[in-house]
C-alpha atoms as a PDB file:
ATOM      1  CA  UNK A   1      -7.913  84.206 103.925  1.00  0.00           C
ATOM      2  CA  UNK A   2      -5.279  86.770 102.939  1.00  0.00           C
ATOM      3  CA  UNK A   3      -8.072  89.702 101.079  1.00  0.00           C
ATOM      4  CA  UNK A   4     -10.084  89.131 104.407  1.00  0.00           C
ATOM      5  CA  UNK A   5      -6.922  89.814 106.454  1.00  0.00           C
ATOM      6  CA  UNK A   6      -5.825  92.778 104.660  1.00  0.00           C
ATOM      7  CA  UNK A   7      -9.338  93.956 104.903  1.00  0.00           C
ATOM      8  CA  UNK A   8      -9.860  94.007 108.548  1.00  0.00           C
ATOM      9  CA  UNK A   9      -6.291  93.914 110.132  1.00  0.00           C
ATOM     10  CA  UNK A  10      -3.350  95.296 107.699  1.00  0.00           C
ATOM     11  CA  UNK A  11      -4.532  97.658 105.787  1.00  0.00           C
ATOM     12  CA  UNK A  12      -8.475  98.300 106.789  1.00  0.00           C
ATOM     13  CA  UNK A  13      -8.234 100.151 109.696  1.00  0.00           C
ATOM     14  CA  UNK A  14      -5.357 102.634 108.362  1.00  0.00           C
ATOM     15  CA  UNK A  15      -7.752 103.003 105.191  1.00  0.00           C
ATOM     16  CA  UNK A  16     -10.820 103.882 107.939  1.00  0.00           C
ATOM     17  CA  UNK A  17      -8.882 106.593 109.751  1.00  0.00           C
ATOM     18  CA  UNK A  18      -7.267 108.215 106.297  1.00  0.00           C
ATOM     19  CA  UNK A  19     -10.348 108.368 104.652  1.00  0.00           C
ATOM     20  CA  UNK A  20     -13.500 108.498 106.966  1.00  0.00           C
ATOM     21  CA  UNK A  21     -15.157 106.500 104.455  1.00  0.00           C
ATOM     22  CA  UNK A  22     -18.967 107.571 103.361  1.00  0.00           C
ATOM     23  CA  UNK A  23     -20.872 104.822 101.757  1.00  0.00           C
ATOM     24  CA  UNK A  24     -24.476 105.459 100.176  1.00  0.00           C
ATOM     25  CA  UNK A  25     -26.615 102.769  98.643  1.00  0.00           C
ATOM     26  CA  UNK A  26     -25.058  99.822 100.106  1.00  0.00           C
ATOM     27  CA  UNK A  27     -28.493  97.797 100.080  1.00  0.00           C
ATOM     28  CA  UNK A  28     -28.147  98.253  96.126  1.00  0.00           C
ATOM     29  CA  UNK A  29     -25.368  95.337  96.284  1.00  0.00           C
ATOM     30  CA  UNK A  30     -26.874  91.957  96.098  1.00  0.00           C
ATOM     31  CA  UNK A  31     -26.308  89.435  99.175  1.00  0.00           C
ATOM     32  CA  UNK A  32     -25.250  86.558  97.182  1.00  0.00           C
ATOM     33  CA  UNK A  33     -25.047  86.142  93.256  1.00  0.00           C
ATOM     34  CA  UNK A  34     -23.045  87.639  90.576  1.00  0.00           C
ATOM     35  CA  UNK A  35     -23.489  91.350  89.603  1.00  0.00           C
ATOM     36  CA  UNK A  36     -20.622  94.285  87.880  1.00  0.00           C
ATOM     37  CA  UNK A  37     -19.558  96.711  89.927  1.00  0.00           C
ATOM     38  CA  UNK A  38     -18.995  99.662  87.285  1.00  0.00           C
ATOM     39  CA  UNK A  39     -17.061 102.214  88.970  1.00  0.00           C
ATOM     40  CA  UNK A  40     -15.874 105.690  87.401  1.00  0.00           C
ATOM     41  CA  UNK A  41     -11.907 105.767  88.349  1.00  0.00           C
ATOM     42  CA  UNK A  42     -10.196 108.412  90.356  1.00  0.00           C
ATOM     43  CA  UNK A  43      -7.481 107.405  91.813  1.00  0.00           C
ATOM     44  CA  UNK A  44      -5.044 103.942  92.518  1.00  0.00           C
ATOM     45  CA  UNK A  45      -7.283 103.767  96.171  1.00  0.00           C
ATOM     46  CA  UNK A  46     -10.294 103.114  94.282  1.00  0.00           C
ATOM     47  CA  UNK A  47      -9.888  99.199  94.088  1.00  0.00           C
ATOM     48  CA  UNK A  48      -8.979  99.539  97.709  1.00  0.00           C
ATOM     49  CA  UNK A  49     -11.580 101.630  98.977  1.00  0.00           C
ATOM     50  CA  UNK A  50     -14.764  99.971  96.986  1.00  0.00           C
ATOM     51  CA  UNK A  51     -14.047  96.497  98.744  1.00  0.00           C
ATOM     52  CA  UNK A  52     -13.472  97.983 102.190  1.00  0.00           C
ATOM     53  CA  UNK A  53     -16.901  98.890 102.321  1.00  0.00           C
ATOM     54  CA  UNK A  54     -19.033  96.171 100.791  1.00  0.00           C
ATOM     55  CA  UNK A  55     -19.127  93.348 102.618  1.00  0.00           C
ATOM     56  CA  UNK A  56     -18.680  90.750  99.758  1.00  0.00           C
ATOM     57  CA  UNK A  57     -15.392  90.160  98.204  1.00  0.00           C
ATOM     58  CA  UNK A  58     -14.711  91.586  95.149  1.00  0.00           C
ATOM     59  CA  UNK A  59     -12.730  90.424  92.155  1.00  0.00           C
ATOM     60  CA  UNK A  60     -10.588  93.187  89.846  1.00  0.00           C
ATOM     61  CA  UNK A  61      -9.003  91.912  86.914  1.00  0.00           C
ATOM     62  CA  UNK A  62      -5.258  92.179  87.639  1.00  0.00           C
ATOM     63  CA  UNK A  63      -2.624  93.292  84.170  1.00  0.00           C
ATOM     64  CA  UNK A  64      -0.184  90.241  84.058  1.00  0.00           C
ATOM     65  CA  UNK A  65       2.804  92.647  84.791  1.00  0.00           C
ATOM     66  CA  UNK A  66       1.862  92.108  88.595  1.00  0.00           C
ATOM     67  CA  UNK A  67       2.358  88.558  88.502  1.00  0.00           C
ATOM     68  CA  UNK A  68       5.966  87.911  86.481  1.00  0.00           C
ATOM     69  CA  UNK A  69       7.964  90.296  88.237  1.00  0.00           C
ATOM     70  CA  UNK A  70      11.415  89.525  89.639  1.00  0.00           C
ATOM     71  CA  UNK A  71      13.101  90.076  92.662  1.00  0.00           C
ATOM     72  CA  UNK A  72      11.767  91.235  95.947  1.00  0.00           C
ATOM     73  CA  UNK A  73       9.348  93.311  94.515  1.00  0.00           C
ATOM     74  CA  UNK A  74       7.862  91.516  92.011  1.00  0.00           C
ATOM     75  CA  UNK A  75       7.775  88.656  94.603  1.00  0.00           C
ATOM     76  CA  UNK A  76       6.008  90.303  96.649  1.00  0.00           C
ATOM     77  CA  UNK A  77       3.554  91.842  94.153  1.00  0.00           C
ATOM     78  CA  UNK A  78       2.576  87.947  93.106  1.00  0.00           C
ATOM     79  CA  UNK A  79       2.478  87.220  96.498  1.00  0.00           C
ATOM     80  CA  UNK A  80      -0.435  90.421  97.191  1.00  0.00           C
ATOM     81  CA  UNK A  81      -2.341  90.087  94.455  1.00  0.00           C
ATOM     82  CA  UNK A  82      -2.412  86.226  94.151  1.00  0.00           C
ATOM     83  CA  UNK A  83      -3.511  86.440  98.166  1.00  0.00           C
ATOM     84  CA  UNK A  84      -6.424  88.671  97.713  1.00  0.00           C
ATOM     85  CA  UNK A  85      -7.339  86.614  94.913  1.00  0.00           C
ATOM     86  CA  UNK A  86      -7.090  88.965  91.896  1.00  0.00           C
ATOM     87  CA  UNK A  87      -7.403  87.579  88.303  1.00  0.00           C
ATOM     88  CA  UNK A  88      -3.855  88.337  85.475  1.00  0.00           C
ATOM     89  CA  UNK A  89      -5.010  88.790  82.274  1.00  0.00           C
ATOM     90  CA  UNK A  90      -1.901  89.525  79.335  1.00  0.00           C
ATOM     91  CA  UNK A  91      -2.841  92.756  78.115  1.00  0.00           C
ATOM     92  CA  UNK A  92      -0.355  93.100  75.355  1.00  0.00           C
ATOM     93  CA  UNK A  93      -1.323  90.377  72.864  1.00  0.00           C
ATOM     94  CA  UNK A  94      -3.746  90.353  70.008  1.00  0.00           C
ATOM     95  CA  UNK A  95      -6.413  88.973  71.970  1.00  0.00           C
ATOM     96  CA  UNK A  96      -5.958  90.625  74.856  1.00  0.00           C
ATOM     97  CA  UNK A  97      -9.394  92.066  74.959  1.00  0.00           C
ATOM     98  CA  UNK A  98     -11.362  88.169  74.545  1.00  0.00           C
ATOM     99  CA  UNK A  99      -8.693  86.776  77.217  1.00  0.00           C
ATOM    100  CA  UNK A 100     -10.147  89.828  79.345  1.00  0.00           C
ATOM    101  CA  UNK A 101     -13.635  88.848  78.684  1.00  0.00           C
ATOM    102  CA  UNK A 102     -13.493  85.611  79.209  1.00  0.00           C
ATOM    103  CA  UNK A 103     -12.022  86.416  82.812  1.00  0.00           C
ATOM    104  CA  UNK A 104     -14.658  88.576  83.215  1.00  0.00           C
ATOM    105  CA  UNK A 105     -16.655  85.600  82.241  1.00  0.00           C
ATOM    106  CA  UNK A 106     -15.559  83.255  84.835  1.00  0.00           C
ATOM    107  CA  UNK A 107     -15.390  85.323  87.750  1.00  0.00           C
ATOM    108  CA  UNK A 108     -19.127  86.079  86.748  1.00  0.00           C
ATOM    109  CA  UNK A 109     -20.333  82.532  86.095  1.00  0.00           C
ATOM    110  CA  UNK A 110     -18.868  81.752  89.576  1.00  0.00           C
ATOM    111  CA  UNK A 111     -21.451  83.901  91.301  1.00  0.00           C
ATOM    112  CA  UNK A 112     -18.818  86.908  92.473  1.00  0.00           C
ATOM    113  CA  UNK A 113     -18.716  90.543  91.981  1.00  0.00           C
ATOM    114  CA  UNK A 114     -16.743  91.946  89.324  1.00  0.00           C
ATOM    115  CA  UNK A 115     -15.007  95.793  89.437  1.00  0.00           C
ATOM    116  CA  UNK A 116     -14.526  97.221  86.491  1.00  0.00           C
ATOM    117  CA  UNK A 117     -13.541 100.963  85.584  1.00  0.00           C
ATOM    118  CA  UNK A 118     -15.258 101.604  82.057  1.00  0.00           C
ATOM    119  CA  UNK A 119     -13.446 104.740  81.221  1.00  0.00           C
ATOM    120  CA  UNK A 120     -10.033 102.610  80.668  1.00  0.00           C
ATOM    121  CA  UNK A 121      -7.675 104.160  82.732  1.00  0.00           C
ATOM    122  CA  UNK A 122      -7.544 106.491  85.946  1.00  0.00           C
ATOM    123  CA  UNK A 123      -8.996 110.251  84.854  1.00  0.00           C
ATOM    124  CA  UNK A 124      -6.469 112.804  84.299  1.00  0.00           C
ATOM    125  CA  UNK A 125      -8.492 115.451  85.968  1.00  0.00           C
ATOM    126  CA  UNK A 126     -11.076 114.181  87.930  1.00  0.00           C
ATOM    127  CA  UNK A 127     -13.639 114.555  85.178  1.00  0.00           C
ATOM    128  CA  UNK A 128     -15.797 111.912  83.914  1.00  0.00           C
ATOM    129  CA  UNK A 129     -14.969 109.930  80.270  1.00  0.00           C
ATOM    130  CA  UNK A 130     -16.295 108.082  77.868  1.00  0.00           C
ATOM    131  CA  UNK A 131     -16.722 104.265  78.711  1.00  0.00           C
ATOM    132  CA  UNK A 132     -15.451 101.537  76.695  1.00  0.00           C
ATOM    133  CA  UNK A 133     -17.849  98.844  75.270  1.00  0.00           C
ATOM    134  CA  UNK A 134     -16.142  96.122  76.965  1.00  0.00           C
ATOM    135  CA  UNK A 135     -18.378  96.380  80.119  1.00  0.00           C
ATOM    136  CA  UNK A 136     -20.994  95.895  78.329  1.00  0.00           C
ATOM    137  CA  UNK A 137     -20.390  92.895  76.764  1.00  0.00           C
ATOM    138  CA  UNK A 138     -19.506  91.212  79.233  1.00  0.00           C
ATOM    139  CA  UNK A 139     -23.387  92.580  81.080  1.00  0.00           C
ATOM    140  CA  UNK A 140     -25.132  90.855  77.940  1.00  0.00           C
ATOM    141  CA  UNK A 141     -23.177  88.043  77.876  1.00  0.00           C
ATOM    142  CA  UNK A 142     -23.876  86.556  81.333  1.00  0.00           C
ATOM    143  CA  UNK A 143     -26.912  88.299  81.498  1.00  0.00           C
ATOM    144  CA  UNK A 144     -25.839  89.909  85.160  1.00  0.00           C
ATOM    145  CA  UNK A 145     -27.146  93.148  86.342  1.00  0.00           C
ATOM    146  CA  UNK A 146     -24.628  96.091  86.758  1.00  0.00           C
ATOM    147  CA  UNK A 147     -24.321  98.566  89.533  1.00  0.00           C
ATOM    148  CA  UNK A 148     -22.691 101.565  89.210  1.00  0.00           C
ATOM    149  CA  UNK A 149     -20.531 103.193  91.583  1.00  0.00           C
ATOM    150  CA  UNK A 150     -19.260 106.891  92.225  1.00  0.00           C
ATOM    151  CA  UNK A 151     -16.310 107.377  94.261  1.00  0.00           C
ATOM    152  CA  UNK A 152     -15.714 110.113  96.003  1.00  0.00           C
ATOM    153  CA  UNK A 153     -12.647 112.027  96.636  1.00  0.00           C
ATOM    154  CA  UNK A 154     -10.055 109.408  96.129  1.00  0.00           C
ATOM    155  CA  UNK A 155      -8.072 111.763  93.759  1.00  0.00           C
ATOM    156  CA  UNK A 156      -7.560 114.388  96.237  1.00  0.00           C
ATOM    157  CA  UNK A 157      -6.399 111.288  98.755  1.00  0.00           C
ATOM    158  CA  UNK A 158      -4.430 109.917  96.052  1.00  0.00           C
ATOM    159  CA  UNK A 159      -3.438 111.997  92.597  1.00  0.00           C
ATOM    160  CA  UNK A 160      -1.531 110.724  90.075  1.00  0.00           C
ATOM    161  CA  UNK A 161       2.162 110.607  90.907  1.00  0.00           C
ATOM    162  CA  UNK A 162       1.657 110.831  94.575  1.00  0.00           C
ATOM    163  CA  UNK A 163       3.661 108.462  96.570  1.00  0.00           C
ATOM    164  CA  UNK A 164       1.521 108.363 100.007  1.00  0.00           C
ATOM    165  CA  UNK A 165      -1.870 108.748 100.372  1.00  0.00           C
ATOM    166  CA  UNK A 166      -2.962 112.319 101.711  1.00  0.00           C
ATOM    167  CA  UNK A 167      -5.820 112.084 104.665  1.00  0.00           C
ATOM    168  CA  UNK A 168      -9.401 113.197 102.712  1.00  0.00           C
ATOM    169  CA  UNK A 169     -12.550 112.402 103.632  1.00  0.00           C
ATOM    170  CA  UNK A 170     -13.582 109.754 100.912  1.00  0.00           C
ATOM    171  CA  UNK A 171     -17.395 109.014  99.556  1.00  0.00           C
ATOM    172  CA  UNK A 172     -18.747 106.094  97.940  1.00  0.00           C
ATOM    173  CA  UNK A 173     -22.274 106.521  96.475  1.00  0.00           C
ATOM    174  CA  UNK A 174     -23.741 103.271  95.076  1.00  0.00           C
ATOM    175  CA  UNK A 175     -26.725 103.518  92.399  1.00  0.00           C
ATOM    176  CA  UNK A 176     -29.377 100.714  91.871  1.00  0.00           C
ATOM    177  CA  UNK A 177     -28.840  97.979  89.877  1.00  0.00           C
ATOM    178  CA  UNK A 178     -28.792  98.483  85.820  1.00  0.00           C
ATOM    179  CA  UNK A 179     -31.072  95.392  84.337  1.00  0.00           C
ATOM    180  CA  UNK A 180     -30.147  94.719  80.535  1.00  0.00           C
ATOM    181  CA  UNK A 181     -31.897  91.889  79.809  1.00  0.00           C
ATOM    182  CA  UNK A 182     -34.011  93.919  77.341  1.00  0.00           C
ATOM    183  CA  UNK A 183     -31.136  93.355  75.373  1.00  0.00           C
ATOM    184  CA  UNK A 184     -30.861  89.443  74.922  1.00  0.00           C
ATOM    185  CA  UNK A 185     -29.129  87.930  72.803  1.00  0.00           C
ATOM    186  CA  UNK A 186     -27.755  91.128  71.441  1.00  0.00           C
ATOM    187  CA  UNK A 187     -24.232  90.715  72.795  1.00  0.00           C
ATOM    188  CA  UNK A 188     -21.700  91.942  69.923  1.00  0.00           C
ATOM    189  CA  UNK A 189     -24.071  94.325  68.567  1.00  0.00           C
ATOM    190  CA  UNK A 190     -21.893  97.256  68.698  1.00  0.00           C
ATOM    191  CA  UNK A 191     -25.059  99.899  69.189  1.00  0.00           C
ATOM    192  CA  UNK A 192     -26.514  98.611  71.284  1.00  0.00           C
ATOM    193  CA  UNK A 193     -23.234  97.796  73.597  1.00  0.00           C
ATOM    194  CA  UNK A 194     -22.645 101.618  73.251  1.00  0.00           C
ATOM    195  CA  UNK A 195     -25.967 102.334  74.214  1.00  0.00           C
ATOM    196  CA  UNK A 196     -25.566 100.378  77.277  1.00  0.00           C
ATOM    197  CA  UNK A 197     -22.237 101.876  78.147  1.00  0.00           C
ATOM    198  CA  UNK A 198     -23.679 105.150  77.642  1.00  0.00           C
ATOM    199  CA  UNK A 199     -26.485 104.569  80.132  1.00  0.00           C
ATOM    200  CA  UNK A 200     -24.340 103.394  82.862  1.00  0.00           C
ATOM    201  CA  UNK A 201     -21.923 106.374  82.593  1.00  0.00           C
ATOM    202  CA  UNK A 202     -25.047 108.559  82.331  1.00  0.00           C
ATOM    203  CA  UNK A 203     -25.586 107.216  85.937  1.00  0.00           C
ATOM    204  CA  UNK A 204     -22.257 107.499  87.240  1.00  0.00           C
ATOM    205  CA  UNK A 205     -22.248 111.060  85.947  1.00  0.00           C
ATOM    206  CA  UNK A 206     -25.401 111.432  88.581  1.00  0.00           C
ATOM    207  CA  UNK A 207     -24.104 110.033  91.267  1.00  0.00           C
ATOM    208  CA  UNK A 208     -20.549 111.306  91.259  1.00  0.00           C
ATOM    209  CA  UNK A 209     -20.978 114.873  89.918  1.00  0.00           C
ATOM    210  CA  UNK A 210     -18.750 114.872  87.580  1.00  0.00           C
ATOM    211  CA  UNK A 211     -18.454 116.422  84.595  1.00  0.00           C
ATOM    212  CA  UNK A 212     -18.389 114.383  81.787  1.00  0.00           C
ATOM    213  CA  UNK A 213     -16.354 114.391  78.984  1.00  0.00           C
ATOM    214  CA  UNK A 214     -17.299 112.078  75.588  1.00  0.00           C
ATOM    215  CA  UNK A 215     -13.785 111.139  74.498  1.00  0.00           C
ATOM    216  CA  UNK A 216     -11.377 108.653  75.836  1.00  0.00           C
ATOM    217  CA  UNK A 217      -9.489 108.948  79.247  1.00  0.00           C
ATOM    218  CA  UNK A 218      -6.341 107.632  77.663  1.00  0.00           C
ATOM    219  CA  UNK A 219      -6.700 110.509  74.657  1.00  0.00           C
ATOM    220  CA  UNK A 220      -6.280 112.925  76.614  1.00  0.00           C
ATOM    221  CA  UNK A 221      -2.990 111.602  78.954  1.00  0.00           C
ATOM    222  CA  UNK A 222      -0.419 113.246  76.829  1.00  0.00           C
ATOM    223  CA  UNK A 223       2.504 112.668  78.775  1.00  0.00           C
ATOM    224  CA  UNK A 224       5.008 109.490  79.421  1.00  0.00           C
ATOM    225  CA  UNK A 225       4.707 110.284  83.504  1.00  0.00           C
ATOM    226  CA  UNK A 226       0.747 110.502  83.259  1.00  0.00           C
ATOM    227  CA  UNK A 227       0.569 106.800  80.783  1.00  0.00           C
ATOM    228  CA  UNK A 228       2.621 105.360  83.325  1.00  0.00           C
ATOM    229  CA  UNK A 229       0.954 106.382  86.450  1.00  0.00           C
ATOM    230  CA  UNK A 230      -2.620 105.378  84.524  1.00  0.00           C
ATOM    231  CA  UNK A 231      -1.346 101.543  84.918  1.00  0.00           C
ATOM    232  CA  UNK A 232      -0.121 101.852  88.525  1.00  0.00           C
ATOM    233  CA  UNK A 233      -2.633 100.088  90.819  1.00  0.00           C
ATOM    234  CA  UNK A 234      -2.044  96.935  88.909  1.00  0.00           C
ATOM    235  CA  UNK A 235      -6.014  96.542  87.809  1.00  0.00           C
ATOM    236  CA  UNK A 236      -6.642  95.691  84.240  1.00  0.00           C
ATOM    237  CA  UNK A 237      -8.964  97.232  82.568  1.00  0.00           C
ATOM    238  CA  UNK A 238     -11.993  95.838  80.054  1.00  0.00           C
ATOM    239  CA  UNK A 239     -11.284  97.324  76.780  1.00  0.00           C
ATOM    240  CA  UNK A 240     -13.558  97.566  74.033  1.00  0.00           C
ATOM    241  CA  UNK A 241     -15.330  94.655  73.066  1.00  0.00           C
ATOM    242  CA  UNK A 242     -14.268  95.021  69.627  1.00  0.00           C
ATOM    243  CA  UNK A 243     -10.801  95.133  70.154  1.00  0.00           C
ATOM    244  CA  UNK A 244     -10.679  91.343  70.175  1.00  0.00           C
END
């Protein structure tokens, strides 16, 4: 009840008049039935902007730090991101990256949309980076198709140590659906999960406009300030598949 409520009454409408949201290629989503939503990553407004215009829900893989805090903030940061129904995953232990999978798993297997961001982390500077394999295993695995998704000015709304959102017109272009299933059975193959990743952030490279850049987002965040802003709007991302 609560992710429909902040949706369309708490923080919706504010969202609609900041950003004038754009959306292209909304038919691309599927009406029922699980599907990736693989979205390059601008800004913290991303994972709010993406499900205020599709009309299904949404599930983002929440870091665990959002869910154990103390005091009045961290009880209220359970309380939002348990009510919009957002999955913790513990990012800090040795299998963090299965635990993540297998989240991604469920969500999947339950019919829903998954967001993921495949480059990692927010971009520094609003260029496009490499994507981690991650993504892709999870695609072979349950055999879902995966959509990607440009957004659109969010970093100019919302750069990286701001504390309020700035009023920018916001786009989100979606592509058409990415089908894998040429790959079968080839989940853990580590080619052909990079060739996968590379196709989808071939796409998101056309859509968006960006320029791409084939290294890591997190390589090139140098400073304490910039690692600690990357982690800010509490979504956790799929690391490489390998990692685990």
């Amino acid at each position: 009840m609560w992710y429909w409520t902040f949706k369309y009454v708490l923080l919706g409408p504010l969202l609609h008049l900041l950003g004038r949201p754009k959306v292209e290629g909304l038919e691309n989503i599927p009406v029922d039935g699980p599907a990736i939503l693989a979205s390059n990553h601008q800004a913290v407004l991303d994972s709010f902007y993406l499900p205020l215009v599709v009309t299904r829900r949404i599930t983002f893989l929440a870091k665990s730090e959002y869910f154990t805090g103390r005091g009045a903030k961290g009880r209220f940061q359970r309380w939002f991101f348990s009510s919009v129904g957002q999955v913790p995953i513990d990012r800090t232990g040795a299998s963090a990256a299965q635990d993540a999978l297998d989240a991604g798993l469920r969500v999947l297997r339950n019919g829903k949309l998954l967001g993921i961001y495949p480059e990692g982390t927010r971009s520094p500077d609003d260029r496009l980076y490499k994507g981690k394999t991650g993504m892709a295993r999870l695609a072979l695995e349950s055999g879902v198709p995966v959509i990607p998704v440009a957004m659109i000015g969010t970093a100019k709304m919302n750069p990286i140590g701001s504390k309020l959102p700035r009023p920018t017109k916001v786009g989100i272009r979606i592509g058409k659906p990415l089908d894998f299933s040429r790959y079968e059975g080839m989940a853990g193959n580590r080619f052909v999960e990079r060739a996968v990743t590379d196709e989808v952030m071939y796409e998101l490279m056309k859509l968006g406009g960006q320029q791409y850049v084939d290294v890591y987002a997190a390589s090139m965040k140098a400073t304490p300030e910039s690692d600690g802003a990357a982690g800010a709007d509490g979504a956790a991302r799929i690391p490489d598949s390998r990692a685990g």
